[in-house]
Protein backbone atom coordinates (compact mmCIF):
# COMPACT_ATOMS: atom_id res chain seq x y z
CA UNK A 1 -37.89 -146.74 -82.83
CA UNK A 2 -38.21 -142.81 -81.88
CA UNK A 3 -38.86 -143.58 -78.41
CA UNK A 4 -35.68 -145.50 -78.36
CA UNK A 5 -33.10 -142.74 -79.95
CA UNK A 6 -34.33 -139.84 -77.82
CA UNK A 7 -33.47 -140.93 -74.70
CA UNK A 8 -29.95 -141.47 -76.05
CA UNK A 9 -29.45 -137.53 -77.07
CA UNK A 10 -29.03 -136.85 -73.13
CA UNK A 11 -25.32 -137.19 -71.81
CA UNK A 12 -26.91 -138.32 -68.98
CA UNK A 13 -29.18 -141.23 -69.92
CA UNK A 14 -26.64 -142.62 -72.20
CA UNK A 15 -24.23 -142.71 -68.91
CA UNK A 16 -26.93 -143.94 -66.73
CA UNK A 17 -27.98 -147.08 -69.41
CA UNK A 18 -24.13 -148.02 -69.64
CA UNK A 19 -23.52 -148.26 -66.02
CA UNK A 20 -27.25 -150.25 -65.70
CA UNK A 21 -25.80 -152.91 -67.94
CA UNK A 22 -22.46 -153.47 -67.14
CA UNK A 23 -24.03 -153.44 -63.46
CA UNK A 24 -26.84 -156.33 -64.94
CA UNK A 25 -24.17 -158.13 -66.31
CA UNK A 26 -21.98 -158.66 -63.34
CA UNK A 27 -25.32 -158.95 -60.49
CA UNK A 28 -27.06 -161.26 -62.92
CA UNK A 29 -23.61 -163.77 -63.08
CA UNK A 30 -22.50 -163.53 -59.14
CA UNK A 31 -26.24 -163.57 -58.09
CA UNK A 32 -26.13 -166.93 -59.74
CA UNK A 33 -23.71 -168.14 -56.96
CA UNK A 34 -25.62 -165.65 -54.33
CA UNK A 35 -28.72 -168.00 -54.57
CA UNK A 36 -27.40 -171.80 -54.95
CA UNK A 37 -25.30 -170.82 -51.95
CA UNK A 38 -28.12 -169.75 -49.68
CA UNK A 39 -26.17 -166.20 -49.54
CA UNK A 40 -29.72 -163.93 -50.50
CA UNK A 41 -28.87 -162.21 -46.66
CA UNK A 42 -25.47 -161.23 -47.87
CA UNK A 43 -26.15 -158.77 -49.99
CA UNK A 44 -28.80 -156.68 -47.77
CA UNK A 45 -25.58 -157.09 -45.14
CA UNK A 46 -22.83 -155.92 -47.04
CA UNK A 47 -24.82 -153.36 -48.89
CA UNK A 48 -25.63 -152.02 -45.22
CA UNK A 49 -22.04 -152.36 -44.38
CA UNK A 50 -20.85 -150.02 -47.13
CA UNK A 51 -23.35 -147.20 -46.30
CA UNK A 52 -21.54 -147.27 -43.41
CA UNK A 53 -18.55 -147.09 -44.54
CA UNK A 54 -19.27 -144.59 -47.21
CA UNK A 55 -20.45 -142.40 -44.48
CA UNK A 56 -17.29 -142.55 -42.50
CA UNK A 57 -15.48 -142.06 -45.46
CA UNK A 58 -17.26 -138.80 -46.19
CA UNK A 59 -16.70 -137.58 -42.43
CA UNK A 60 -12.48 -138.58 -43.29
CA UNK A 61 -13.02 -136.19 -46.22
CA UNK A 62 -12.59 -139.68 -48.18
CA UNK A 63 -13.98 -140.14 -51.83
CA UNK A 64 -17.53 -142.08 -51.33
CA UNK A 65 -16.40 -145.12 -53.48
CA UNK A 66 -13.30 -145.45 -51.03
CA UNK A 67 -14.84 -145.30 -47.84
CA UNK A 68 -17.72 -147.70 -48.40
CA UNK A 69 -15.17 -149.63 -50.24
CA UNK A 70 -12.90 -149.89 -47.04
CA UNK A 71 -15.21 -150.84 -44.60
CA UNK A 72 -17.27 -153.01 -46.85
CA UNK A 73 -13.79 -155.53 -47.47
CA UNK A 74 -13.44 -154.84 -43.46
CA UNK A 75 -16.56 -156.02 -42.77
CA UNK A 76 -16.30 -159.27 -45.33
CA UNK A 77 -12.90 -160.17 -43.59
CA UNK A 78 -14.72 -159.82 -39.97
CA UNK A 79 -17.62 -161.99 -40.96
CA UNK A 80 -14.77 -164.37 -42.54
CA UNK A 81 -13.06 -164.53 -39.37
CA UNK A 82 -15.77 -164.81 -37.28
CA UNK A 83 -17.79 -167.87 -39.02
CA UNK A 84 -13.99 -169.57 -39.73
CA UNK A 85 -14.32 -172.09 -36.58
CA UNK A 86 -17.96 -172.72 -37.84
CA UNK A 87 -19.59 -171.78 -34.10
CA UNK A 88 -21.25 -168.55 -35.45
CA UNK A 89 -23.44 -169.18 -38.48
CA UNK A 90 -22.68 -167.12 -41.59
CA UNK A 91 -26.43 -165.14 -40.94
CA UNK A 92 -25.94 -164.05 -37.25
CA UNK A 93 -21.97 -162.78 -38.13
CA UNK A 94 -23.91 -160.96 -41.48
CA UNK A 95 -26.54 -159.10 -38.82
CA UNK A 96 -24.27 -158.42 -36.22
CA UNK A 97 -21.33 -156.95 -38.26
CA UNK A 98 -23.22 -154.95 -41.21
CA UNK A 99 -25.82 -154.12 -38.90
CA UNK A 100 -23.50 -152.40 -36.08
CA UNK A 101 -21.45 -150.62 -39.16
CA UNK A 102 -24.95 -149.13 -41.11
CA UNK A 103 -26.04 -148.24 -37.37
CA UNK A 104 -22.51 -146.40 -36.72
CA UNK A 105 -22.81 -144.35 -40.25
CA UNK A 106 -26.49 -143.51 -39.32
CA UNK A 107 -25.16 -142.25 -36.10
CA UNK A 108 -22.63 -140.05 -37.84
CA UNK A 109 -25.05 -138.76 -40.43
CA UNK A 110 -26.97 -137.50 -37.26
CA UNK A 111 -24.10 -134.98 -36.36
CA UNK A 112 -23.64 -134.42 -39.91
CA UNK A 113 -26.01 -131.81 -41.85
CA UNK A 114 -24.20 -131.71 -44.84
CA UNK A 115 -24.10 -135.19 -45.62
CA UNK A 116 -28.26 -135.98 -45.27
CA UNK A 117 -28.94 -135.67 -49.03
CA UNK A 118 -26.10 -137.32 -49.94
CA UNK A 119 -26.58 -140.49 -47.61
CA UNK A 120 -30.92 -140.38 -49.42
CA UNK A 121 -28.77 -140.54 -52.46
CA UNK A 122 -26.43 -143.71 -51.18
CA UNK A 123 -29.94 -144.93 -50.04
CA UNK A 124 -32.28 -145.17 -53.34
CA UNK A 125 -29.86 -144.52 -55.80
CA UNK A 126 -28.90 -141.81 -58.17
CA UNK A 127 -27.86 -143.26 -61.20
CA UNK A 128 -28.47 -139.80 -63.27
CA UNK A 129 -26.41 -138.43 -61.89
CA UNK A 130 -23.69 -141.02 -63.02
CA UNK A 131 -20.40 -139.55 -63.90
CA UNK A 132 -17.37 -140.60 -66.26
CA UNK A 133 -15.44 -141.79 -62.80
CA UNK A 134 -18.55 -143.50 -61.69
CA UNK A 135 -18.82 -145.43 -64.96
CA UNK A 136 -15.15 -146.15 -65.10
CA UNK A 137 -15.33 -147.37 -61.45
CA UNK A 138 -18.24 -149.71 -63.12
CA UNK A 139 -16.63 -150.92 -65.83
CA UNK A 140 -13.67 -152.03 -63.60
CA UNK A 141 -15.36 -154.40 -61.19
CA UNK A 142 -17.15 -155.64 -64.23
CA UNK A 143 -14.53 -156.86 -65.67
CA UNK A 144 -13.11 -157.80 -62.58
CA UNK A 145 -15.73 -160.34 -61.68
CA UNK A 146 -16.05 -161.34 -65.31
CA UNK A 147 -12.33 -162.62 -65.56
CA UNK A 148 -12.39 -163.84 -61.53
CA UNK A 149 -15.60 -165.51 -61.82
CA UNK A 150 -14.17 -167.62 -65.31
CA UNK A 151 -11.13 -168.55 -63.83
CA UNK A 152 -13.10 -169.78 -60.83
CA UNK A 153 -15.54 -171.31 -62.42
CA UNK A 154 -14.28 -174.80 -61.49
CA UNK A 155 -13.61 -174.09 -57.34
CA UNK A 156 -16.72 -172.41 -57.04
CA UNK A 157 -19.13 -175.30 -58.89
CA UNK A 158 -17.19 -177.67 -56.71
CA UNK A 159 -17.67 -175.81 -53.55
CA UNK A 160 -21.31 -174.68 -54.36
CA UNK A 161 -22.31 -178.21 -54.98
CA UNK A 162 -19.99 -180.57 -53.42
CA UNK A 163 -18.10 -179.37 -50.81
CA UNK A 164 -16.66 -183.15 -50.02
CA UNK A 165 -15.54 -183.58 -53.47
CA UNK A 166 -13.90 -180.03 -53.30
CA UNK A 167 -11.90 -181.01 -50.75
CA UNK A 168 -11.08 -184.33 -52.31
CA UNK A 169 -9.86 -182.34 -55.38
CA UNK A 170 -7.95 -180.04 -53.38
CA UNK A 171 -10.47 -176.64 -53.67
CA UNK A 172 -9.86 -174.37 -50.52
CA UNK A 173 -13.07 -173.66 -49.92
CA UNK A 174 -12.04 -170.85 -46.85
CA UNK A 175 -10.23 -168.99 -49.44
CA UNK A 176 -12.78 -169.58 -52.34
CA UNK A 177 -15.67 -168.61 -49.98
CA UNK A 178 -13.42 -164.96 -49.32
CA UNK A 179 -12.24 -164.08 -53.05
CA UNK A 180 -16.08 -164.70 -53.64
CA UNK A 181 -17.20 -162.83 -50.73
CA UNK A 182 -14.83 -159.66 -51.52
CA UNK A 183 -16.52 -159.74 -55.58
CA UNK A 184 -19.88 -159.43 -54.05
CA UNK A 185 -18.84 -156.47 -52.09
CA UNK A 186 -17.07 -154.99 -55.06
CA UNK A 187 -20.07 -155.70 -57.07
CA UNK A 188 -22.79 -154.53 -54.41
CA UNK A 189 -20.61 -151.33 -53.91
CA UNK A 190 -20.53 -150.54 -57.99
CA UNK A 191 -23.98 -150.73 -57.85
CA UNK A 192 -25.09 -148.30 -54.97
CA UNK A 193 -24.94 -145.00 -57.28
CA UNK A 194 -26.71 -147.30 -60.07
CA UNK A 195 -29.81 -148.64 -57.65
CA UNK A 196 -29.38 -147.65 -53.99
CA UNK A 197 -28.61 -149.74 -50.83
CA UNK A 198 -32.28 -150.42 -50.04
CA UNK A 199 -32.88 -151.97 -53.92
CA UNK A 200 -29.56 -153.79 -54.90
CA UNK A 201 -30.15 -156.66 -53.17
CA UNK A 202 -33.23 -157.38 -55.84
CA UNK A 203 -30.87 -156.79 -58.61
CA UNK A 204 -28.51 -159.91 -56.86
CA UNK A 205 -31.51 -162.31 -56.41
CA UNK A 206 -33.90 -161.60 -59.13
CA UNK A 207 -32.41 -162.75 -62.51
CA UNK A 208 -30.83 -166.10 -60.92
CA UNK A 209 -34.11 -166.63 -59.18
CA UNK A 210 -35.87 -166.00 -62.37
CA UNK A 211 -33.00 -168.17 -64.34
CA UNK A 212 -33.52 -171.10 -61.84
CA UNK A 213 -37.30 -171.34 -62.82
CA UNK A 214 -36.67 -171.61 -66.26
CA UNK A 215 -33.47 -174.02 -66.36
CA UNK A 216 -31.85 -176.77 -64.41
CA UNK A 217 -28.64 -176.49 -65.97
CA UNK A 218 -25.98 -174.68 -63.83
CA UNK A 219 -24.67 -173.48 -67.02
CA UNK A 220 -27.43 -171.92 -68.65
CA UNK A 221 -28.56 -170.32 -65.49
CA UNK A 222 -25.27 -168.37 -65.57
CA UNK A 223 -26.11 -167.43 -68.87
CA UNK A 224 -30.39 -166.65 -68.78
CA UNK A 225 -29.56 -164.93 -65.33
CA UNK A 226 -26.58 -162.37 -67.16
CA UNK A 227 -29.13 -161.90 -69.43
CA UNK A 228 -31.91 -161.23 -67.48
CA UNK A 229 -29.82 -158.97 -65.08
CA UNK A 230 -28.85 -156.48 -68.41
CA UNK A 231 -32.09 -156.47 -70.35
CA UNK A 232 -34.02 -155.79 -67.22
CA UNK A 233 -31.96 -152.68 -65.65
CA UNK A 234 -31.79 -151.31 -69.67
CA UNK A 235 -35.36 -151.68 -69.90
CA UNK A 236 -35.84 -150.48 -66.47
CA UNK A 237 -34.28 -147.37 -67.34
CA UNK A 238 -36.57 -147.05 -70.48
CA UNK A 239 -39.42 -147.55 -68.25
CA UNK A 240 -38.01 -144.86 -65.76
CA UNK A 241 -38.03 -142.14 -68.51
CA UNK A 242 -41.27 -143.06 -69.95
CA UNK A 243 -42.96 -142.56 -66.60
CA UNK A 244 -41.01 -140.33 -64.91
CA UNK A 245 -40.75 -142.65 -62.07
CA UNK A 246 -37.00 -143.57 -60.10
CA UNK A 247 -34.69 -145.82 -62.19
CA UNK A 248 -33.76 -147.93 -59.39
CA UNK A 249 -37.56 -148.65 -58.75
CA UNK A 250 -38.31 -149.27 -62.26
CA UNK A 251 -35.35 -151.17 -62.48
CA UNK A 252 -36.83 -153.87 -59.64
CA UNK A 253 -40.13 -153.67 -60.48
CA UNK A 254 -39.61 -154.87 -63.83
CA UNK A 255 -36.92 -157.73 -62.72
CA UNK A 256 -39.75 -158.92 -60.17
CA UNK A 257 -42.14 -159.03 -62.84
CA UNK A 258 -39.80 -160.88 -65.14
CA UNK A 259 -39.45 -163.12 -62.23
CA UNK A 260 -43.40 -163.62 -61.71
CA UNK A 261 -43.85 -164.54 -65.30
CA UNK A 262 -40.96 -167.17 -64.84
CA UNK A 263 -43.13 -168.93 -62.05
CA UNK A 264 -45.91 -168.88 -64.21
CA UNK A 265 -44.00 -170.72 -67.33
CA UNK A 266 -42.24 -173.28 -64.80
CA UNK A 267 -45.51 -175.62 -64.76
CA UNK A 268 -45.93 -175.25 -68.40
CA UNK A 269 -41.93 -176.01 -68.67
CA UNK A 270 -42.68 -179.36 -66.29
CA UNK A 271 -45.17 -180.81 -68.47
């Protein structure tokens, strides 16, 4: 139980474990709807996208959180506009937009020498260094996606699984497909301090993944895969103290494990 508490006497690690659950909680639910919708390349995107932006932001003399906040809802309303006559598939407007934004902030961090550690930071995470703002920042897209993502529920089952008997029963899907697009972004952007751009995609996939192979229920999976999101980033963080070793690796490490012991249990499940 010692190894527990002692963690918990640093200001820091107490911050850091707050804003890796809330984080699980929220990733674990909308990562749900991330994988039955074939979406896995939208988070890499838009996580890339608001780099970007967060480095423009910081060259505006803009707050980090705004900037990549800006251009990450810019670049979900481009890739909305783009794919809305269905010509361009989702995937090629995903890699052209995010990829031409994250290539424009890596330009800019080029010219700017102040802002190299701080973009390594944006990169791999720094969720140590988590502040009060930071975890209030958290706590509000949380809850956010919590109450959007209930009052949804209904539109986005339809959508995800019938998109003719959505539009039977009157579900916009255009408009569903955006509110859930902007979440994500909110959601991916909350997390960049708490995991990094090049890791928060695993945080996304992971639990549902690992959910799917243990339930067919839609349901449930919502549930195992909120679960799965907040135990593993707490433990993750336990595991990052222990060994001394980055929280946002420890953080996917353990999550792919979790997932590898999932496919392992699936036969057994079957039989």
């Amino acid at each position: 139980m010692e190894f527990l508490l002692e963690p918990l006497e640093y200001e820091f690690f107490r911050n850091a474990l707050i804003a890796a659950f809330v984080t699980g909680i929220s990733n674990g639910l909308i990562g749900v709807y991330v994988v039955l919708r074939g979406m896995s390349y939208v988070g890499h995107g838009l996580a890339h996208a608001a780099i970007g932006g967060a480095v423009i932001g910081a060259a505006l003399n803009l707050n980090f959180y705004a900037g990549a906040c800006a251009v990450g809802v810019l670049a979900t309303l481009t890739i909305n506009l783009i794919t809305k006559n269905n010509k361009i598939k989702l995937d090629a407007a995903i890699g052209i937009v995010t990829t031409a934004i994250f290539a424009f902030g890596v330009a800019m961090v080029s010219t700017m020498k102040n802002f190299r550690q701080n973009f390594e930071t944006a990169l791999f995470g720094n969720i140590l260094g988590i502040n009060d703002a930071d975890l209030m920042l958290i706590g509000v897209v949380g809850l956010i996606t919590l109450v959007v993502m209930f009052y949804s529920y209904r539109s986005l089952l339809f959508s995800t699984f019938d998109p003719e008997a959505a539009q039977i029963f009157g579900v916009k899907q255009k408009s569903v497909q955006l509110v859930f697009s902007l979440l994500l972004t909110f959601s991916i952007i909350a997390s960049l301090n708490v995991i990094g751009v090049t890791l928060v995609a695993a945080t996304l996939i992971a639990p549902a993944m690992t959910a799917r192979m243990l339930t067919d229920s839609f349901g449930a999976m919502l549930l195992y895969s909120t679960i799965i999101g907040a135990t593993s980033n707490v433990i993750g963080m336990y595991l990052s103290y222990i060994f001394n070793v980055a929280s946002g690796t420890t953080i996917v490490l353990f999550s792919a494990l979790v997932f590898v012991v999932s496919m392992m249990i699936k036969p057994l499940r079957n039989h």
